[in-house]
N, C-alpha and C. Protein backbone atom coordinates (compact mmCIF):
# COMPACT_ATOMS: atom_id res chain seq x y z
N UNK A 1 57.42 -9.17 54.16
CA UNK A 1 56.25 -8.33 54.32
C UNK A 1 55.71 -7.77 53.00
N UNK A 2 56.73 -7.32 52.09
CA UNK A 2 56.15 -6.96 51.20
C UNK A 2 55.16 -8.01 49.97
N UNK A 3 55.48 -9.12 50.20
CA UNK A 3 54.68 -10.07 49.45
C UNK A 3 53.30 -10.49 49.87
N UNK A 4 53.67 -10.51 51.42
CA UNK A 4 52.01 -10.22 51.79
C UNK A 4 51.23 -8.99 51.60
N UNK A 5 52.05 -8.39 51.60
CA UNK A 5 51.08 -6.79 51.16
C UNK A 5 50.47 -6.88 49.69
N UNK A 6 51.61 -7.32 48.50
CA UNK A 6 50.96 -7.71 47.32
C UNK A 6 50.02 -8.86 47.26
N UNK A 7 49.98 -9.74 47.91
CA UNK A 7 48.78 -10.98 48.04
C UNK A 7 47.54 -10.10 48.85
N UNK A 8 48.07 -9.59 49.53
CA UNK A 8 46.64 -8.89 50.29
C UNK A 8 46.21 -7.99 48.77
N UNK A 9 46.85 -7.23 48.22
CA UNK A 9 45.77 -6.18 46.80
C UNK A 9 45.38 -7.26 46.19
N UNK A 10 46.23 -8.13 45.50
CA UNK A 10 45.53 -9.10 45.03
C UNK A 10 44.51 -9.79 45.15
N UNK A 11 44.28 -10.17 46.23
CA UNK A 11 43.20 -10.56 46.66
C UNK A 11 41.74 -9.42 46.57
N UNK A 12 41.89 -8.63 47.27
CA UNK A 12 41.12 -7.82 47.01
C UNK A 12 40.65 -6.63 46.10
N UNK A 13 41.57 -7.15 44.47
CA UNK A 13 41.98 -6.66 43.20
C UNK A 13 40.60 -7.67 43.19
N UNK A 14 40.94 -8.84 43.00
CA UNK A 14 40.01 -9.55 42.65
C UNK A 14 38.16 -9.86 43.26
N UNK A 15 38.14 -9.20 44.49
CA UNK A 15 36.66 -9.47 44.95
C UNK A 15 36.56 -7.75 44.43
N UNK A 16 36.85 -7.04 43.79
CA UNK A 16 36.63 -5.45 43.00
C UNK A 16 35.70 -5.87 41.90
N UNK A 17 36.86 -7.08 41.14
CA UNK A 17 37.01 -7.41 39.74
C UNK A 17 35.42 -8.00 39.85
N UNK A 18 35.09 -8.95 40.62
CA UNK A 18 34.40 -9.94 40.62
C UNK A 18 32.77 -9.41 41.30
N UNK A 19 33.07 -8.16 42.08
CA UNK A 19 31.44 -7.82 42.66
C UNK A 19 31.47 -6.48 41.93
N UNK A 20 32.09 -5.81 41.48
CA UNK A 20 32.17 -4.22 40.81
C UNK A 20 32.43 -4.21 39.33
N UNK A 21 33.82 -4.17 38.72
CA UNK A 21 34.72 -3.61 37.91
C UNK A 21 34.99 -4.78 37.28
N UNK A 22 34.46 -5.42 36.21
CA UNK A 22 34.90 -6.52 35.41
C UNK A 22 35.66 -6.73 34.28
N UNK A 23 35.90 -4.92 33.90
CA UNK A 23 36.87 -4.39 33.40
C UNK A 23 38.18 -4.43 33.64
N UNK A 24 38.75 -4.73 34.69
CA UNK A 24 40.11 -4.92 34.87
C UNK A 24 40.28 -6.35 35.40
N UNK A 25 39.53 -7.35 34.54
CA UNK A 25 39.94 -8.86 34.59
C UNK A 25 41.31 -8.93 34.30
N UNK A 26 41.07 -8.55 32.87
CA UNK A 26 42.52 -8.84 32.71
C UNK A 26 44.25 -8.86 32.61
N UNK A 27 43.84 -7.58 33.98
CA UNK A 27 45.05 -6.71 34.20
C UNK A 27 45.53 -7.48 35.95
N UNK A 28 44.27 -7.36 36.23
CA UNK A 28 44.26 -8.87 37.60
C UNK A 28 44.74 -9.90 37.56
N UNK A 29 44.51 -10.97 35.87
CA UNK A 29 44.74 -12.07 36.16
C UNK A 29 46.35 -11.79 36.08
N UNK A 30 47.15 -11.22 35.21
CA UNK A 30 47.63 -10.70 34.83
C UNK A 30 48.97 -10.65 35.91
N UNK A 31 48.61 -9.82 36.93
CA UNK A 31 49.35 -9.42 38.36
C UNK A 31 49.35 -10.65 39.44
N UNK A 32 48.12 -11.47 39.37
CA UNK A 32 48.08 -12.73 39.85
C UNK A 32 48.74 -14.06 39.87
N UNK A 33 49.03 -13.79 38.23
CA UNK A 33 50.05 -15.31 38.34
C UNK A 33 51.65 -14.64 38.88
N UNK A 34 52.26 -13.27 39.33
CA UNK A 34 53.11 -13.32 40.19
C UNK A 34 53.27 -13.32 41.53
N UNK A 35 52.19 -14.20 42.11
CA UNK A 35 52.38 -13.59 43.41
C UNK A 35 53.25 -14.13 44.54
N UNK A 36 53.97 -15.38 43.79
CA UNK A 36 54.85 -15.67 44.55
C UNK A 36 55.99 -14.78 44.61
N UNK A 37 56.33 -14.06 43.50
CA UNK A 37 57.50 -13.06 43.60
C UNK A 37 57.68 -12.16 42.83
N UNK A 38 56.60 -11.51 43.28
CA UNK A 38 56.72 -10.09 42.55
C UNK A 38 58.02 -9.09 42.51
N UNK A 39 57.91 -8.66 41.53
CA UNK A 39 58.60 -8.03 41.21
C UNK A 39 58.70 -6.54 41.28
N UNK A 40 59.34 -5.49 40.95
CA UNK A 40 59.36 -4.29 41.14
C UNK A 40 57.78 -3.55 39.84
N UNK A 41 58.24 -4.42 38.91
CA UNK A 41 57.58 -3.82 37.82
C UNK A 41 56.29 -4.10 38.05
N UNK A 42 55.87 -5.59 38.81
CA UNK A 42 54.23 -6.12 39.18
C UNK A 42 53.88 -4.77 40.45
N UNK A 43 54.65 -4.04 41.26
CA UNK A 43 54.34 -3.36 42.14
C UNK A 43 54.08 -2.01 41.34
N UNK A 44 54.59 -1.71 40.64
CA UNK A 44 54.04 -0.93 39.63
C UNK A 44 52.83 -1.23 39.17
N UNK A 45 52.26 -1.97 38.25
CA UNK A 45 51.25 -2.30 37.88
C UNK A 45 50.06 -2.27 38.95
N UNK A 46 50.52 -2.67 40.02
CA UNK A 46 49.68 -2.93 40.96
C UNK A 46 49.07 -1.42 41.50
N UNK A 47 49.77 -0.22 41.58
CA UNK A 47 49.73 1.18 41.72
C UNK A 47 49.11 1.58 40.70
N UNK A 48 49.74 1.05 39.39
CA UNK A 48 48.50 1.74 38.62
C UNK A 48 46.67 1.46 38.61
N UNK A 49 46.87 0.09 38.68
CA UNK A 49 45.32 -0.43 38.72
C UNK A 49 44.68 0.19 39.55
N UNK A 50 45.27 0.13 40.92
CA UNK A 50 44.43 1.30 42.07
C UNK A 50 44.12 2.61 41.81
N UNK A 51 45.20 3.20 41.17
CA UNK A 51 44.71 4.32 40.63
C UNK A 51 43.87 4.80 39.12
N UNK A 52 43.79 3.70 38.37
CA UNK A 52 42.70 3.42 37.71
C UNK A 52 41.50 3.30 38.27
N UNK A 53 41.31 2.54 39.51
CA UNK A 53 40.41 2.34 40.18
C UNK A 53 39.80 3.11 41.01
N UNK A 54 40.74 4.66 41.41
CA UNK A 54 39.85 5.95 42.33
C UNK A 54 39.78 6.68 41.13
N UNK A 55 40.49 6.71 40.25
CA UNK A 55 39.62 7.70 39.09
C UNK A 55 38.29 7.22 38.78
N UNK A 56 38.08 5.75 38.71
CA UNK A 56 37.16 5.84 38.34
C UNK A 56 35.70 5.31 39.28
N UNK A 57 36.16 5.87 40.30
CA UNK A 57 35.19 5.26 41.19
C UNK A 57 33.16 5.64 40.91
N UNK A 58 33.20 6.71 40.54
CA UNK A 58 31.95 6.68 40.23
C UNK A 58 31.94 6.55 39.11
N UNK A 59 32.35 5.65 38.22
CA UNK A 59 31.58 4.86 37.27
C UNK A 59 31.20 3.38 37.56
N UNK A 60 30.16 3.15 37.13
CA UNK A 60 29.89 1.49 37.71
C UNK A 60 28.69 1.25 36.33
N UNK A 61 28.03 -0.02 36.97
CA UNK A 61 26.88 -0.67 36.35
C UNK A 61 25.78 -0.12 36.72
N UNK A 62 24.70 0.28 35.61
CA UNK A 62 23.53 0.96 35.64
C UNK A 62 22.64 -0.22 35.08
N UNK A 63 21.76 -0.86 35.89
CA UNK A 63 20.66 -1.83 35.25
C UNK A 63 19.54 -0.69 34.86
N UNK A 64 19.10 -1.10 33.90
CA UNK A 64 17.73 -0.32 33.43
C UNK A 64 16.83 -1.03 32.79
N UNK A 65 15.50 -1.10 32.67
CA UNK A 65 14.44 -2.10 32.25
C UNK A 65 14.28 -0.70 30.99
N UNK A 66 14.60 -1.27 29.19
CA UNK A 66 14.10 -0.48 28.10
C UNK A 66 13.12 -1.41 27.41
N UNK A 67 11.77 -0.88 27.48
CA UNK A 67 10.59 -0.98 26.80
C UNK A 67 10.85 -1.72 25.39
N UNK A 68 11.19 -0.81 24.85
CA UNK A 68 11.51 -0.50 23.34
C UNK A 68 12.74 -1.49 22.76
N UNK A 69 13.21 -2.33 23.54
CA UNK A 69 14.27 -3.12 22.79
C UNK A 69 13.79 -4.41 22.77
N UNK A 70 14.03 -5.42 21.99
CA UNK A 70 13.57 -6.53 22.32
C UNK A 70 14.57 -7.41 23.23
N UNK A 71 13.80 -8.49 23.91
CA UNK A 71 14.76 -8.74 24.76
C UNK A 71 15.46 -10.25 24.36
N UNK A 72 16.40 -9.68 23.54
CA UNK A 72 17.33 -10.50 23.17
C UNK A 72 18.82 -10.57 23.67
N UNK A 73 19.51 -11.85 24.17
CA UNK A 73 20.60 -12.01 23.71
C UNK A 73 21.53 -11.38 23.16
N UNK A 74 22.93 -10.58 23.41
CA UNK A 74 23.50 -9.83 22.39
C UNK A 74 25.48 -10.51 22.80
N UNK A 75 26.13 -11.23 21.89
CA UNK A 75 27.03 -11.80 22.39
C UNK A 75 28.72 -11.07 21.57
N UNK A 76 29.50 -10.87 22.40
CA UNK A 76 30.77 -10.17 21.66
C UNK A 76 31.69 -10.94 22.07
N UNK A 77 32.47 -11.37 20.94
CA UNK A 77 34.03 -12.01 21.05
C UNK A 77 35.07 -11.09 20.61
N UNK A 78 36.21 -11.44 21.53
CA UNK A 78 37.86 -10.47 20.86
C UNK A 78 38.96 -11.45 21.30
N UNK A 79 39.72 -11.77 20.65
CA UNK A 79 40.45 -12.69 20.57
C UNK A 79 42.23 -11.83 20.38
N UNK A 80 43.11 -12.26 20.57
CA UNK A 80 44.05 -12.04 20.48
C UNK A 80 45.50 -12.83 19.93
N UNK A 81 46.03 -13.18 19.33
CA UNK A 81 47.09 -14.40 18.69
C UNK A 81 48.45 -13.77 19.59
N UNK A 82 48.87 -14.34 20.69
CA UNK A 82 50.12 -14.07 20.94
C UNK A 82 50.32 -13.07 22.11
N UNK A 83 49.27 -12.47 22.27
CA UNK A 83 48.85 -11.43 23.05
C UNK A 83 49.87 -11.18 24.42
N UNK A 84 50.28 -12.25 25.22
CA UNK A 84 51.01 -12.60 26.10
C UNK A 84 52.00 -12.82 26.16
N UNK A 85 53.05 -11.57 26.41
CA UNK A 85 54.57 -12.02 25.99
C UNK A 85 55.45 -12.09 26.59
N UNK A 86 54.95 -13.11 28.13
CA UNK A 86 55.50 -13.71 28.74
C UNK A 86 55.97 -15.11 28.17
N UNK A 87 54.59 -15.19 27.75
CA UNK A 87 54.69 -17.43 27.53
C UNK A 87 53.83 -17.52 25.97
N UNK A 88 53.95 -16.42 24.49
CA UNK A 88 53.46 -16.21 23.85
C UNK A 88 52.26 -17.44 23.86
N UNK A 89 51.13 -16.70 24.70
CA UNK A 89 49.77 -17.90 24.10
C UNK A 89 48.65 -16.30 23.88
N UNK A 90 48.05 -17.32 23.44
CA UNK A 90 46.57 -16.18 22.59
C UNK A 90 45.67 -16.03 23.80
N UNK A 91 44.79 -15.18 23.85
CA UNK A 91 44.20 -14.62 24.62
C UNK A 91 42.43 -14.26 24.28
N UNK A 92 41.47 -14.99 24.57
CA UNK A 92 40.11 -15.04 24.30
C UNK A 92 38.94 -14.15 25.34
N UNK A 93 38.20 -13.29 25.13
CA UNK A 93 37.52 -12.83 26.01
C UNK A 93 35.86 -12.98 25.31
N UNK A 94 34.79 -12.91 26.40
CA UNK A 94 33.43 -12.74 25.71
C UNK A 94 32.93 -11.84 26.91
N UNK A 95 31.57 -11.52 26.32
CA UNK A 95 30.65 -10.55 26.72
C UNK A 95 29.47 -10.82 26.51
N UNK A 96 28.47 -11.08 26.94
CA UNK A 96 27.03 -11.65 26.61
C UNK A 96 26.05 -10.56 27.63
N UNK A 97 25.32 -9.90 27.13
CA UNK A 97 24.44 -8.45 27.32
C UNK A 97 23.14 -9.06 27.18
N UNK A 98 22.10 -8.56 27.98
CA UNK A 98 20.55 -9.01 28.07
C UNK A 98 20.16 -8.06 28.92
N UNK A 99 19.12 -7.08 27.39
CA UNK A 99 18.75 -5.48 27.74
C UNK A 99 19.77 -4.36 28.65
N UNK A 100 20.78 -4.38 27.78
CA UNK A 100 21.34 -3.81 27.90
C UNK A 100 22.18 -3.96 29.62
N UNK A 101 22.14 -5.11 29.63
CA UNK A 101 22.74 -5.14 31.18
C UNK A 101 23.67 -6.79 30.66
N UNK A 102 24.93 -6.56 31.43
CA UNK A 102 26.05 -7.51 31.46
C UNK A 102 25.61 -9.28 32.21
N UNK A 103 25.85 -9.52 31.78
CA UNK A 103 25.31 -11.15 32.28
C UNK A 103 26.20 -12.09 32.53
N UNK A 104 27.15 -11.88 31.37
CA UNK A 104 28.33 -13.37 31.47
C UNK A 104 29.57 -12.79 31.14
N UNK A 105 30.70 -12.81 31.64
CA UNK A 105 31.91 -12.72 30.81
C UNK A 105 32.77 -13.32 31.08
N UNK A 106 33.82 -13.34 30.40
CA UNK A 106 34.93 -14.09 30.60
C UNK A 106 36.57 -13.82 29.78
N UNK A 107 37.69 -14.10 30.39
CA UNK A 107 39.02 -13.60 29.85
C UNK A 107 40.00 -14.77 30.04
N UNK A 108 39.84 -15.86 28.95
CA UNK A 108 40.86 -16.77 29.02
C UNK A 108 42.07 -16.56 28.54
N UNK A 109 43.11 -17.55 28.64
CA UNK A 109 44.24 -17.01 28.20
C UNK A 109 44.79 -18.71 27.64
């Protein structure tokens, strides 16, 4: 029972991640690749994210149309060497912004 209970947050960690909060991609994917057997410490993690997630419930995405900016393209990379110290591999994320509103992102590993 308890593994379905962690596949059930998981799951719905991820339709958060994916229609809301794109901020905790990578704490999702993260909790995701255990879900065959989680562990004590992934059930932890998993408590914290939720409660990351009612603190911060009224913060979200604000679209706004600004006059005054031009409407360009604005693209951010952060990269990481090793980052993962489970299976030491590097860790790549982007961000691509158009007027000030989120458009594309992504958190490879």
């Amino acid at each position: 029972m308890p593994q379905v209970l962690y596949l059930n947050a998981v799951g719905n960690l991820i339709y958060v991640m994916v229609c809301m909060k794109p901020d905790i991609s990578y704490v999702v994917r993260v909790v995701s690749r255990y879900m065959h057997d989680p562990g004590k410490d992934y059930w932890q993690a998993m408590k914290w994210i939720l409660r990351y997630l009612l603190k911060t419930v009224d913060i979200g995405l604000v679209f706004k149309r600004d006059d005054k900016l031009s409407q360009c393209v604005v693209g951010y990379v952060d990269s990481d060497y090793t980052g993962d110290l489970d299976k030491y591999r590097s860790t790549t994320r982007y961000v691509f912004i158009f007027a000030k509103v989120q458009i594309s992102w992504k958190s490879t590993l």
